[in-house]
Structure formats: structure tokens, C-alpha cells
N, C-alpha and C. Protein backbone atom coordinates (compact mmCIF):
# COMPACT_ATOMS: atom_id res chain seq x y z
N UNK A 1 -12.79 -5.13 7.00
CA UNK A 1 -11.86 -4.90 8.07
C UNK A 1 -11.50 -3.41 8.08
N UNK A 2 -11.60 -2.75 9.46
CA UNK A 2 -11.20 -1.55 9.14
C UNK A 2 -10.34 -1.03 10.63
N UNK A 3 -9.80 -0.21 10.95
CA UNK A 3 -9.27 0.40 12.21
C UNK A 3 -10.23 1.22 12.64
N UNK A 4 -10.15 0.83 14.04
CA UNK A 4 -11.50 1.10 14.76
C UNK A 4 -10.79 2.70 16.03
N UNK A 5 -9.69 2.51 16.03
CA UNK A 5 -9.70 3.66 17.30
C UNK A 5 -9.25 4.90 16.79
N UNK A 6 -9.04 4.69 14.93
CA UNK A 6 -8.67 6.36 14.25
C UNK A 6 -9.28 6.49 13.23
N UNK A 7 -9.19 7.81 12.78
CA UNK A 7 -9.77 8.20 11.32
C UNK A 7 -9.72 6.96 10.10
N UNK A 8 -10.66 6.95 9.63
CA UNK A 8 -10.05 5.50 8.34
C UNK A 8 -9.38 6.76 7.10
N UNK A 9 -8.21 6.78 7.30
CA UNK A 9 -7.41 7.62 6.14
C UNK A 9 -7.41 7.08 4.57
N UNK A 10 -7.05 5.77 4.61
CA UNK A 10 -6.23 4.92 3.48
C UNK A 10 -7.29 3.94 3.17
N UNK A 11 -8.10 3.94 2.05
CA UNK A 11 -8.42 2.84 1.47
C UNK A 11 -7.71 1.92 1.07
N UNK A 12 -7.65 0.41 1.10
CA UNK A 12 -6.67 -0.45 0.79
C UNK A 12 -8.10 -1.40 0.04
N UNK A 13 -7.73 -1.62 -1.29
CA UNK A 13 -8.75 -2.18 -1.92
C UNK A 13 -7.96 -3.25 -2.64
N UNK A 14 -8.50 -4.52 -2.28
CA UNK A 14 -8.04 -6.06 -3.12
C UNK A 14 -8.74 -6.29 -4.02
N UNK A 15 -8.20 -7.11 -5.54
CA UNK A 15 -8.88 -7.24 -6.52
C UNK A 15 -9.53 -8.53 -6.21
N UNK A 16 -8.99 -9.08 -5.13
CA UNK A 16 -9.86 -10.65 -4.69
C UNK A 16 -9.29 -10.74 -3.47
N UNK A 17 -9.77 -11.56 -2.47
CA UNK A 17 -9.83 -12.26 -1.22
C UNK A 17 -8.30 -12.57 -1.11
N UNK A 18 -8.10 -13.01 -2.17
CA UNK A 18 -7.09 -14.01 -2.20
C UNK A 18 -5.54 -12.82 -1.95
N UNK A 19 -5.25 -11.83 -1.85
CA UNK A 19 -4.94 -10.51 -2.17
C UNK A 19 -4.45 -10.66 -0.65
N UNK A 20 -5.28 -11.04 0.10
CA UNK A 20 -5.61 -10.58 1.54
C UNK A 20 -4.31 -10.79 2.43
N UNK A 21 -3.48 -12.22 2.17
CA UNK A 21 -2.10 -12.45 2.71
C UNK A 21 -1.48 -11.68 2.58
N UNK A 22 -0.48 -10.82 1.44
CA UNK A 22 -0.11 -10.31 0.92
C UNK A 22 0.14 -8.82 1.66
N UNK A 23 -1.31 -7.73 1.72
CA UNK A 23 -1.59 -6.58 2.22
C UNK A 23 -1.86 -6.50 3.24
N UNK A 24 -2.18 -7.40 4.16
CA UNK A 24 -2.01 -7.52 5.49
C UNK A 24 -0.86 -7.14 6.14
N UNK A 25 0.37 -6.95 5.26
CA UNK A 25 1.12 -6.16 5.57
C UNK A 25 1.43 -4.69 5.49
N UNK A 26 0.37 -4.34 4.50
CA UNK A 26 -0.22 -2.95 4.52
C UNK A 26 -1.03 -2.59 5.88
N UNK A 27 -1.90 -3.22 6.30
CA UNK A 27 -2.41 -2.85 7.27
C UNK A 27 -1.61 -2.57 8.36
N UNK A 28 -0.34 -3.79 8.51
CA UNK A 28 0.50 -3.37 9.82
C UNK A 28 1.26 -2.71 9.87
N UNK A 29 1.90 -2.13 8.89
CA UNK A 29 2.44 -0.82 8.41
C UNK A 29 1.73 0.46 8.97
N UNK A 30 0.71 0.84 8.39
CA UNK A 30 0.09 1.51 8.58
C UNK A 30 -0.55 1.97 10.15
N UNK A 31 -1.14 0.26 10.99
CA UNK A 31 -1.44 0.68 12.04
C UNK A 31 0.24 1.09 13.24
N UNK A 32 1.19 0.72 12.13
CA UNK A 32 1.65 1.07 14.07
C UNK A 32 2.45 2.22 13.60
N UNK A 33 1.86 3.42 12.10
CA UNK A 33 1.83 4.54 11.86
C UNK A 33 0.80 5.57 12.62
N UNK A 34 0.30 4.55 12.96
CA UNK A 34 -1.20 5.33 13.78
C UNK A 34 -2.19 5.66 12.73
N UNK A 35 -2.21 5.12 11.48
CA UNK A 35 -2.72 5.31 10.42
C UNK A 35 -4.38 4.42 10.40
N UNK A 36 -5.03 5.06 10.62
CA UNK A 36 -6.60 4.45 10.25
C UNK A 36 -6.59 3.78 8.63
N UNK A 37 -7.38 2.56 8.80
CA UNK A 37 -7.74 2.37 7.21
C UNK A 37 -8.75 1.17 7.51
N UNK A 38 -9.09 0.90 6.21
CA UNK A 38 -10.21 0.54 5.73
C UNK A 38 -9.89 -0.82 4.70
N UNK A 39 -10.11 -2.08 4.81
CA UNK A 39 -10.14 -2.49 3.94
C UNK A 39 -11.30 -3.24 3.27
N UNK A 40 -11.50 -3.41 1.62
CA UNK A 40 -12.23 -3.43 1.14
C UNK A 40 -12.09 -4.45 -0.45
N UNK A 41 -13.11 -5.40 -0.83
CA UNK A 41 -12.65 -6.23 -1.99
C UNK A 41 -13.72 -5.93 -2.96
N UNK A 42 -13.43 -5.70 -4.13
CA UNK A 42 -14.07 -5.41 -5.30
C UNK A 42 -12.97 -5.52 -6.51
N UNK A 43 -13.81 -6.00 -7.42
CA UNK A 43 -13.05 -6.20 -9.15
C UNK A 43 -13.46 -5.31 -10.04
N UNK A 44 -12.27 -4.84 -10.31
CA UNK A 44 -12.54 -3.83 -11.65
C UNK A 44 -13.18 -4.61 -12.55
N UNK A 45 -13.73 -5.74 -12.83
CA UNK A 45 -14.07 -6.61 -13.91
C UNK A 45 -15.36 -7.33 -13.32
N UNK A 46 -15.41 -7.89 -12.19
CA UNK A 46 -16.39 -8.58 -11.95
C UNK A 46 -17.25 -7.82 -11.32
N UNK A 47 -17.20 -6.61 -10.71
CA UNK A 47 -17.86 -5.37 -9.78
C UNK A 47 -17.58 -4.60 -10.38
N UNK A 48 -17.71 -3.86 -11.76
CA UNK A 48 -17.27 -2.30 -11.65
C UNK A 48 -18.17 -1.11 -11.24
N UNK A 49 -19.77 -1.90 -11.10
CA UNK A 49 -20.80 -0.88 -10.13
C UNK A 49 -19.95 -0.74 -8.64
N UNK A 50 -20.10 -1.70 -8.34
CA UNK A 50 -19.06 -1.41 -6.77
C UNK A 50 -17.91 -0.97 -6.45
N UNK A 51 -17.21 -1.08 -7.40
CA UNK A 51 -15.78 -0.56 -7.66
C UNK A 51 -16.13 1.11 -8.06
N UNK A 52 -17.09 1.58 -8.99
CA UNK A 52 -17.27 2.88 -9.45
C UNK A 52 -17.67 3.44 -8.02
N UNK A 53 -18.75 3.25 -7.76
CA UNK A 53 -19.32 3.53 -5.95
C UNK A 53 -18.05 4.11 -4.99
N UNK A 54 -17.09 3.01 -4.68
CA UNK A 54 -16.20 2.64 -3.83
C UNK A 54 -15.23 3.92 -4.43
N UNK A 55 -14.80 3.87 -5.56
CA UNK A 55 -14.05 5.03 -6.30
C UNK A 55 -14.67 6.22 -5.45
N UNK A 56 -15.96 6.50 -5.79
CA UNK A 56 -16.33 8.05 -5.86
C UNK A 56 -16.67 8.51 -4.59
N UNK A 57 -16.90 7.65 -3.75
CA UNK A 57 -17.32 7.85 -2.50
C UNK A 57 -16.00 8.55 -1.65
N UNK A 58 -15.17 7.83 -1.84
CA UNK A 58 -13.60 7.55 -0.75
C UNK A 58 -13.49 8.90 -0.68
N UNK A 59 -13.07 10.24 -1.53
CA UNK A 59 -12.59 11.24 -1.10
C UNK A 59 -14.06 11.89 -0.03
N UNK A 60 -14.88 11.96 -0.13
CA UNK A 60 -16.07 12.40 0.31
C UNK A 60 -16.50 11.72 1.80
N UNK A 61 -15.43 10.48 1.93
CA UNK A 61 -15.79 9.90 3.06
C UNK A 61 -14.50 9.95 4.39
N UNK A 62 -13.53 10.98 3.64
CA UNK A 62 -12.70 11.10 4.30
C UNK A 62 -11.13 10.76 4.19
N UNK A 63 -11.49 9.72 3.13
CA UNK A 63 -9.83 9.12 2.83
C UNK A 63 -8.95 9.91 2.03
N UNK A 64 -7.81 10.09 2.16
CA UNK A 64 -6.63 11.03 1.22
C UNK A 64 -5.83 9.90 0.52
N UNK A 65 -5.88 8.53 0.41
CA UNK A 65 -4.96 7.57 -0.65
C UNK A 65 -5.83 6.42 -0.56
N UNK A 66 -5.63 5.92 -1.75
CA UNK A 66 -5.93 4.74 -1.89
C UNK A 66 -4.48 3.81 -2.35
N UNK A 67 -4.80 2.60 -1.65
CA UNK A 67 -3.94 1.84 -2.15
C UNK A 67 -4.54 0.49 -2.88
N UNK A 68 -4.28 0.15 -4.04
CA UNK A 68 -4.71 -1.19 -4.58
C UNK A 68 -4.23 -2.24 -5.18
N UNK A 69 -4.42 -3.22 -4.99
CA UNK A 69 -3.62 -4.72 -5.15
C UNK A 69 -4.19 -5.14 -6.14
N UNK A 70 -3.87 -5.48 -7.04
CA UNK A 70 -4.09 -6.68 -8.12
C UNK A 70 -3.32 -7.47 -8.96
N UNK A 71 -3.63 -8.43 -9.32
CA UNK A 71 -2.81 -9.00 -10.22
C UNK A 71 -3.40 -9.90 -11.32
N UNK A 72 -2.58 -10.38 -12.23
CA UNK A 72 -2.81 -9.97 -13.67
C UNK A 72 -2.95 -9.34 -14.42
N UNK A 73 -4.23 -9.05 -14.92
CA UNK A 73 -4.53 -8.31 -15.68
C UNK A 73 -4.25 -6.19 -14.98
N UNK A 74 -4.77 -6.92 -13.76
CA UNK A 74 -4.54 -5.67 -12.65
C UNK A 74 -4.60 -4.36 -13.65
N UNK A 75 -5.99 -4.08 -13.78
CA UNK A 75 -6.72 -2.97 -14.02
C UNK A 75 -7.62 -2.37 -12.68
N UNK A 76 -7.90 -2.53 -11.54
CA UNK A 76 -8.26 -2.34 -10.22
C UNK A 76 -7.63 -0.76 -9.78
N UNK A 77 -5.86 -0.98 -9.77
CA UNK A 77 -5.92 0.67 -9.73
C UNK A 77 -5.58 1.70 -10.40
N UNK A 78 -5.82 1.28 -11.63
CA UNK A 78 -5.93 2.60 -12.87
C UNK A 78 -7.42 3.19 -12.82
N UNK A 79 -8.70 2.33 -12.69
CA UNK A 79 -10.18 2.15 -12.57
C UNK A 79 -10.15 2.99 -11.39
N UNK A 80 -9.94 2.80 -9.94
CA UNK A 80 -9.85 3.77 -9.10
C UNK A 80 -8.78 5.36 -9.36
N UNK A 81 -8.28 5.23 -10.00
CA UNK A 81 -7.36 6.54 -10.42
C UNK A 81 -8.09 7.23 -11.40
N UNK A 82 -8.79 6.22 -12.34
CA UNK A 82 -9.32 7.09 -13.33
C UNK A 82 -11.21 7.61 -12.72
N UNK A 83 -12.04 7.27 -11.30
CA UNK A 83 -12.69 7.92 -11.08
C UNK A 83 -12.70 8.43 -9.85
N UNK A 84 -11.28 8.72 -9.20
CA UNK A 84 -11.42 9.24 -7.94
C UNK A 84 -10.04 10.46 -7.81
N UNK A 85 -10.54 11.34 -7.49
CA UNK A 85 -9.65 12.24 -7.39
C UNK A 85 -8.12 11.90 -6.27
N UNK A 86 -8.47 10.90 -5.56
CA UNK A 86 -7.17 10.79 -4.22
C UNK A 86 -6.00 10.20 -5.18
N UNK A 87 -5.12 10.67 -4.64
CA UNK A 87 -3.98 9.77 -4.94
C UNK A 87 -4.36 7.80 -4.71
N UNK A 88 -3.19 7.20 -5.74
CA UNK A 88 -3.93 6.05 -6.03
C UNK A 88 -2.20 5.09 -5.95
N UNK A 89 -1.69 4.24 -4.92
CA UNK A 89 -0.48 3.40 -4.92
C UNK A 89 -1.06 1.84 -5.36
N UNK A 90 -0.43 1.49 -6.51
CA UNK A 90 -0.87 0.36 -6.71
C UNK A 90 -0.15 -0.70 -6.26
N UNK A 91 -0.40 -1.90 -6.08
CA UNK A 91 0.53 -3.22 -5.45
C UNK A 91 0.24 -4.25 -6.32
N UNK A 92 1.35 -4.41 -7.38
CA UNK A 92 1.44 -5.86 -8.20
C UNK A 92 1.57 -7.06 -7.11
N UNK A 93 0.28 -8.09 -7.65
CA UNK A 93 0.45 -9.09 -7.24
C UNK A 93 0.79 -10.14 -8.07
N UNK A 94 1.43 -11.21 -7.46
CA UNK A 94 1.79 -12.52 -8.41
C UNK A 94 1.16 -13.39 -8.39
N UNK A 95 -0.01 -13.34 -9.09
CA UNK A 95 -0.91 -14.26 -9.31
C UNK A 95 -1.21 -15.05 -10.18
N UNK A 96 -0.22 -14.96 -11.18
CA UNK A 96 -0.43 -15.65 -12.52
C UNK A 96 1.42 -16.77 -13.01
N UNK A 97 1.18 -17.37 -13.52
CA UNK A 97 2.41 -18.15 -13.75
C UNK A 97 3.92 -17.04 -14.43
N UNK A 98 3.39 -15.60 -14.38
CA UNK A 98 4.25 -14.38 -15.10
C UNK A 98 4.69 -14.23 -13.63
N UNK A 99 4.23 -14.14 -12.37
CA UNK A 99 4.84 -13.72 -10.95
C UNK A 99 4.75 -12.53 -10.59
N UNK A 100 3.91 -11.70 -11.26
CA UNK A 100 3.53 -10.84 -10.86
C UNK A 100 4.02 -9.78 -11.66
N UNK A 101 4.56 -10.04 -13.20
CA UNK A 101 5.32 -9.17 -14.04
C UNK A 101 4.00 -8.41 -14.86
N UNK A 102 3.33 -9.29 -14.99
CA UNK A 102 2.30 -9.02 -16.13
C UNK A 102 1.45 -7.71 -14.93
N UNK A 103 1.34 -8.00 -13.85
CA UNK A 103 0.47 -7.39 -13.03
C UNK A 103 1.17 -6.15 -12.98
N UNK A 104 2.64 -5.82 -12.59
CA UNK A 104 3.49 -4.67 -12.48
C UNK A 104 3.50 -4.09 -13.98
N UNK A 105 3.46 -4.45 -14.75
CA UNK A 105 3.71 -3.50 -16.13
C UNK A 105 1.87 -3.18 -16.62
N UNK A 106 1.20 -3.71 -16.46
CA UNK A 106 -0.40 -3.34 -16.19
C UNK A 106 -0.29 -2.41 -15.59
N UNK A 107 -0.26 -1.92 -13.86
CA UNK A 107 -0.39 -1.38 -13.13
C UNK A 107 0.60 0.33 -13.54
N UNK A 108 1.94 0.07 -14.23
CA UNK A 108 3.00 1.10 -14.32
C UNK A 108 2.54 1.63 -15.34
N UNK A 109 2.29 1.11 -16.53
CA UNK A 109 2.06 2.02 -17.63
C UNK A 109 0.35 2.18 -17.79
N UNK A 110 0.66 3.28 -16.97
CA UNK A 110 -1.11 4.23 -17.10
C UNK A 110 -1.01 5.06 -17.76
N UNK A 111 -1.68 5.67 -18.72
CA UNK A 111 -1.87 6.75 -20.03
C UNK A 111 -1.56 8.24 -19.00
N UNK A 112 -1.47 9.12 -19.69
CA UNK A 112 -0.72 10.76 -19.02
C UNK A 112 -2.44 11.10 -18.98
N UNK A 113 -2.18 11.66 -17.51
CA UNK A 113 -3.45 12.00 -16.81
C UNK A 113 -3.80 11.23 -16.02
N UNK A 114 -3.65 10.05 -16.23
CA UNK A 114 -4.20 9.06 -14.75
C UNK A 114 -3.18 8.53 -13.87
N UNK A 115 -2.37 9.27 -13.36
CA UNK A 115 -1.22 8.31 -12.74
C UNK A 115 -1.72 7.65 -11.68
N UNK A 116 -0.87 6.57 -11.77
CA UNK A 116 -0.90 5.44 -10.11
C UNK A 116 0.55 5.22 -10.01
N UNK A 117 0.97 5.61 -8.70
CA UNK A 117 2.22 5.40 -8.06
C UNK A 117 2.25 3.56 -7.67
N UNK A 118 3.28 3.39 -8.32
CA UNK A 118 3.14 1.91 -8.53
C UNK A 118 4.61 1.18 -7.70
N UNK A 119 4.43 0.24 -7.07
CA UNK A 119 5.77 0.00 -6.02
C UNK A 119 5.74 -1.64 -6.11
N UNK A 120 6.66 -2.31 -5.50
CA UNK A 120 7.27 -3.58 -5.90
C UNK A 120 6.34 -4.31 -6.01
N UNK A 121 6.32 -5.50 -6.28
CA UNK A 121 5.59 -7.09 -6.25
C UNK A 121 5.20 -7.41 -4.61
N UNK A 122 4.15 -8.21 -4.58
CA UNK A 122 3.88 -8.58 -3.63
C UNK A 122 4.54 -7.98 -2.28
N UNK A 123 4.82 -8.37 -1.05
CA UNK A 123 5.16 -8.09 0.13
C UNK A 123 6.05 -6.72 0.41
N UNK A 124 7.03 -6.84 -0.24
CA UNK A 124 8.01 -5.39 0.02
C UNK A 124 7.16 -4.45 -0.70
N UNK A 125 5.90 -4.52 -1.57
CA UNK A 125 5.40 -3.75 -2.34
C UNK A 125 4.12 -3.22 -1.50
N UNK A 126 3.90 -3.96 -0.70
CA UNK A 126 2.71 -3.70 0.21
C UNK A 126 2.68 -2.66 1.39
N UNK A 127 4.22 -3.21 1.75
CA UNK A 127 4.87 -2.32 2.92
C UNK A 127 4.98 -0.96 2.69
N UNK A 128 5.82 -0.59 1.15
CA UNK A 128 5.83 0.03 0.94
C UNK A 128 4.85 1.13 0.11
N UNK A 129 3.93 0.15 -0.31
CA UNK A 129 2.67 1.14 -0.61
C UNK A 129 1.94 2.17 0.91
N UNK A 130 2.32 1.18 1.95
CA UNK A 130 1.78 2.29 3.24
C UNK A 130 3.25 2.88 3.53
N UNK A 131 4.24 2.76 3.83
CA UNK A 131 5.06 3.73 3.90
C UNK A 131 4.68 5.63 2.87
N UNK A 132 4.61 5.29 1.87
CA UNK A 132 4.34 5.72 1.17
C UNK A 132 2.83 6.67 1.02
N UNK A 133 1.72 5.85 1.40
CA UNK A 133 0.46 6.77 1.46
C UNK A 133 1.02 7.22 2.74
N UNK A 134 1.53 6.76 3.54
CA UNK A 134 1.72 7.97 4.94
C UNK A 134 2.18 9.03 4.84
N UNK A 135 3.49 8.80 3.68
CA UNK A 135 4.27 10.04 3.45
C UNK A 135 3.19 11.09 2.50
N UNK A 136 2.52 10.58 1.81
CA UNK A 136 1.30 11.84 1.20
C UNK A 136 0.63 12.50 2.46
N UNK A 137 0.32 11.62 3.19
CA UNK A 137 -0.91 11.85 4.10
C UNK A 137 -0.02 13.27 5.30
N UNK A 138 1.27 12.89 5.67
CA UNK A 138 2.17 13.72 6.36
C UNK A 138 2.21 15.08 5.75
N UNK A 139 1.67 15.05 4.37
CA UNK A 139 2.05 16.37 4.01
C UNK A 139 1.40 17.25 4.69
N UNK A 140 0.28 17.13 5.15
CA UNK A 140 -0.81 17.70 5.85
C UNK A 140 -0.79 17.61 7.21
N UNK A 141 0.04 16.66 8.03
CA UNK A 141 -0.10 16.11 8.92
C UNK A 141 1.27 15.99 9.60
N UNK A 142 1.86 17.25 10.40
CA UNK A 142 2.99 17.02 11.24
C UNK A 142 3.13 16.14 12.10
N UNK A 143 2.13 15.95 12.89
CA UNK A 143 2.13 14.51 13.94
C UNK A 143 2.68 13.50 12.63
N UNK A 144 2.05 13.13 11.97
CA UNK A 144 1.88 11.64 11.21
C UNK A 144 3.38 11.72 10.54
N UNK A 145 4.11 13.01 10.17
CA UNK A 145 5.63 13.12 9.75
C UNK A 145 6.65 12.85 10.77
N UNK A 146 5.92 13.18 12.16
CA UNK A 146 6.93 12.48 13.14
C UNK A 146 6.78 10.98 13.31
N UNK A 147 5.82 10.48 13.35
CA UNK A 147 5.87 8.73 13.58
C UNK A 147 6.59 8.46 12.66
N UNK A 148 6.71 8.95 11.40
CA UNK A 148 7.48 8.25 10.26
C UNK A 148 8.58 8.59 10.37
N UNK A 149 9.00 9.21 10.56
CA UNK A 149 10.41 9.79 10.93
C UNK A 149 11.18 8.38 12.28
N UNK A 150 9.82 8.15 13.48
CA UNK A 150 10.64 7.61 14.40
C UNK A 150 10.64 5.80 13.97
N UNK A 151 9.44 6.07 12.79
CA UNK A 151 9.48 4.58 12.32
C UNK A 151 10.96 4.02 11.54
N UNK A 152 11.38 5.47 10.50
CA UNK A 152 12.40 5.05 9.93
C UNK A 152 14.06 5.09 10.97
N UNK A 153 13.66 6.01 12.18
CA UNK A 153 14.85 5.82 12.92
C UNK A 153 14.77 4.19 13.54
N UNK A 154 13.45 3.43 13.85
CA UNK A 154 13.67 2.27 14.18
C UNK A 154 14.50 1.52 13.27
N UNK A 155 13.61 1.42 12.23
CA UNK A 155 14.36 0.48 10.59
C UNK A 155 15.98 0.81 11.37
N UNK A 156 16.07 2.09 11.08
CA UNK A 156 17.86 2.35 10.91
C UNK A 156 18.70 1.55 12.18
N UNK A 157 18.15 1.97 13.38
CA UNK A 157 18.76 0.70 14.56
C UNK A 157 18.56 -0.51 14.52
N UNK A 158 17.37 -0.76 13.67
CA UNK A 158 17.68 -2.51 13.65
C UNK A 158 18.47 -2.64 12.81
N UNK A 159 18.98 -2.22 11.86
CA UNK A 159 20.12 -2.66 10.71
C UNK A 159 21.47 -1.93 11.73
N UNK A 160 21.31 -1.29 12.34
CA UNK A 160 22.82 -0.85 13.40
C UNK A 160 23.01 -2.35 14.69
N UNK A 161 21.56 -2.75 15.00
CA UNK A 161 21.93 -3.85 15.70
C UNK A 161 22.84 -5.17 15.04
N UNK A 162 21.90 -5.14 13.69
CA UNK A 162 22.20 -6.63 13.20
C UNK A 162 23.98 -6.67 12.39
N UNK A 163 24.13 -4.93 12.63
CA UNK A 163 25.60 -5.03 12.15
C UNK A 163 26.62 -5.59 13.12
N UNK A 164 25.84 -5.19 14.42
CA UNK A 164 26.91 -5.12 15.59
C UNK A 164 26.64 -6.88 15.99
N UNK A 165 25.96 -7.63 15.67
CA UNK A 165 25.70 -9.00 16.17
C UNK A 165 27.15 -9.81 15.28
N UNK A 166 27.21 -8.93 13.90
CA UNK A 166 28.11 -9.58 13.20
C UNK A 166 29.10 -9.26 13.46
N UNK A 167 29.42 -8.42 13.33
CA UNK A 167 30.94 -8.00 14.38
C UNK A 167 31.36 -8.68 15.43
N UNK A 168 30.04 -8.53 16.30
CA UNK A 168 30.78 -9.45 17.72
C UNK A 168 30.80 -11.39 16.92
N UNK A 169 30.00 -11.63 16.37
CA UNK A 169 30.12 -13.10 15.80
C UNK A 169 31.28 -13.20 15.26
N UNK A 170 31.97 -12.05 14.61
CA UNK A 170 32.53 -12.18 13.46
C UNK A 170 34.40 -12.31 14.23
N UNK A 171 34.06 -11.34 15.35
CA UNK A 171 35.71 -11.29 16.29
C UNK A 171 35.53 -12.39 17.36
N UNK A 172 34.54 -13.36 17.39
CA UNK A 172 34.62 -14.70 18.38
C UNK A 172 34.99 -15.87 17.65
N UNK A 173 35.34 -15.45 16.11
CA UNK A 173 35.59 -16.57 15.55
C UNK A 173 37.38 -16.38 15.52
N UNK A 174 38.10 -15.20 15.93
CA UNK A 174 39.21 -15.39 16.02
C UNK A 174 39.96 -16.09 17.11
């Protein structure tokens, strides 16, 4: 799956299929950033020819972040951090009867020299892994710092709406 009407910026790489619910909220993040991406499934364990490939290729093919999902053992994006020069956001998944703890402390404690920017469990972790590669990607990219800018002024009026729903709910109960 990839975005077809912009640059593919953001690799988004799942450690399985199964991954796919989850980061699909990465993707919609991202597209209505105007953000091109790419997604892609390979195992640091069961593929690491394809996974090494997929690593070394990405900066050379255009992408500035990778983002990667795994869980458990979730070695997927230390493996991409440790052979690809882009920045690397990882996304604990809860895939194991731990809920996704075992996958987040895998993913956080990477040895000095390989960092991976590592963000919540499942869903809010997904979102925010593309919030996040956008904000790298903006560094370079004034257009792409304004969408984010008008993305987070949206966030901010919908929490100004949902205050004002309670208010008015809140003075019809007098």
C-alpha cells in the first residue's frame, strides 16, 4: 500500500500483517498531512534479507523516516535503525498476553548509537508516530510545518467545541 498522488516520504514497516489495524492510523495521519508513504511487511526474524534490503534502500529511495511496528519481542525497529541512516519511530504493539509492555521496553532501550524514537502502545502510538515523522520531515519542509500547525489548530477547536457542548449541557440542566 502506498500514496499514490505524493512523494512516498515515510516508510511505515509492520512486523506482521496482523500490525495492519493498528497503523492504519498512521497512514491517516499522515495522508491528510499531505504526507506520501509507503507501506511495507517484513520480520526482523523471519526476513532479515528483506528487512536488510528494505533498511538500505529507503534513504536512497527517497524516504526521510521510518516508522515501525512490532510487538513482542519487537526487534523490527532497532534492525532498521541499526542499518539505515533515516531517523527510525518505533510503535509498540500488544501482541502478546504482556499488552504490549514487553514490545515497548524492547523497542525503548536501544544501546547508545542506535536510537529509535519510541511512542505509546498501539493506536495513540501510531498517530503519534506520524505526527511526529512529519515534524522531522517539516524541518526541511515549510509547507509540511504549516499543515501541521493547521492540523494542531484543528485538534485545539475540537477540544474548544466539545468544551462548549458541556457548558451548554451543563447550564440546561439548571
Amino acid at each position: 500500500m502506498t500514496s499514490e498522488t505524493r512523494p512516498v516520504r515515510v516508510g511505515i514497516v509492520l512486523g506482521s500483517d496482523s500490525d495492519l489495524d493498528v497503523m492504519r492510523d498512521t497512514v491517516d495521519v499522515l495522508d491528510a498531512l499531505g504526507v506520501g508513504s509507503e507501506v511495507v511487511v517484513t520480520s526482523a526474524h523471519r526476513t532479515p534479507k528483506r528487512t536488510e534490503e528494505y533498511a538500505m534502500s529507503a534513504h536512497g529511495r527517497g524516504l526521510g523516516v521510518l516508522i515501525a511496528a512490532a510487538g513482542g519481542a519487537a526487534a523490527l525497529p532497532g534492525v532498521l535503525a541499526a542499518l539505515s541512516p533515516l531517523p527510525v519511530v518505533g510503535v509498540p504493539i500488544a501482541a502478546t498476553p504482556l499488552g504490549g509492555m514487553d514490545a515497548l521496553l524492547a523497542i525503548v532501550q536501544m544501546p547508545p548509537g542506535v536510537p529509535v524514537a519510541t511512542v505509546a502502545i498501539g493506536k495513540w502510538g501510531a498517530r503519534n508516530a506520524a505526527i511526529l515523522a512529519a515534524q522531522i520531515l517539516a524541518v526541511g519542509d515549510a509547507a509540511l510545518g504549516e499543515r501541521l500547525a493547521a492540523y494542531r489548530r484543528r485538534l485545539a477547536d475540537d477540544v474548544e467545541e466539545r468544551a462548549r457542548r458541556v457548558t451548554e449541557q451543563m447550564k440546561s440542566r439548571t
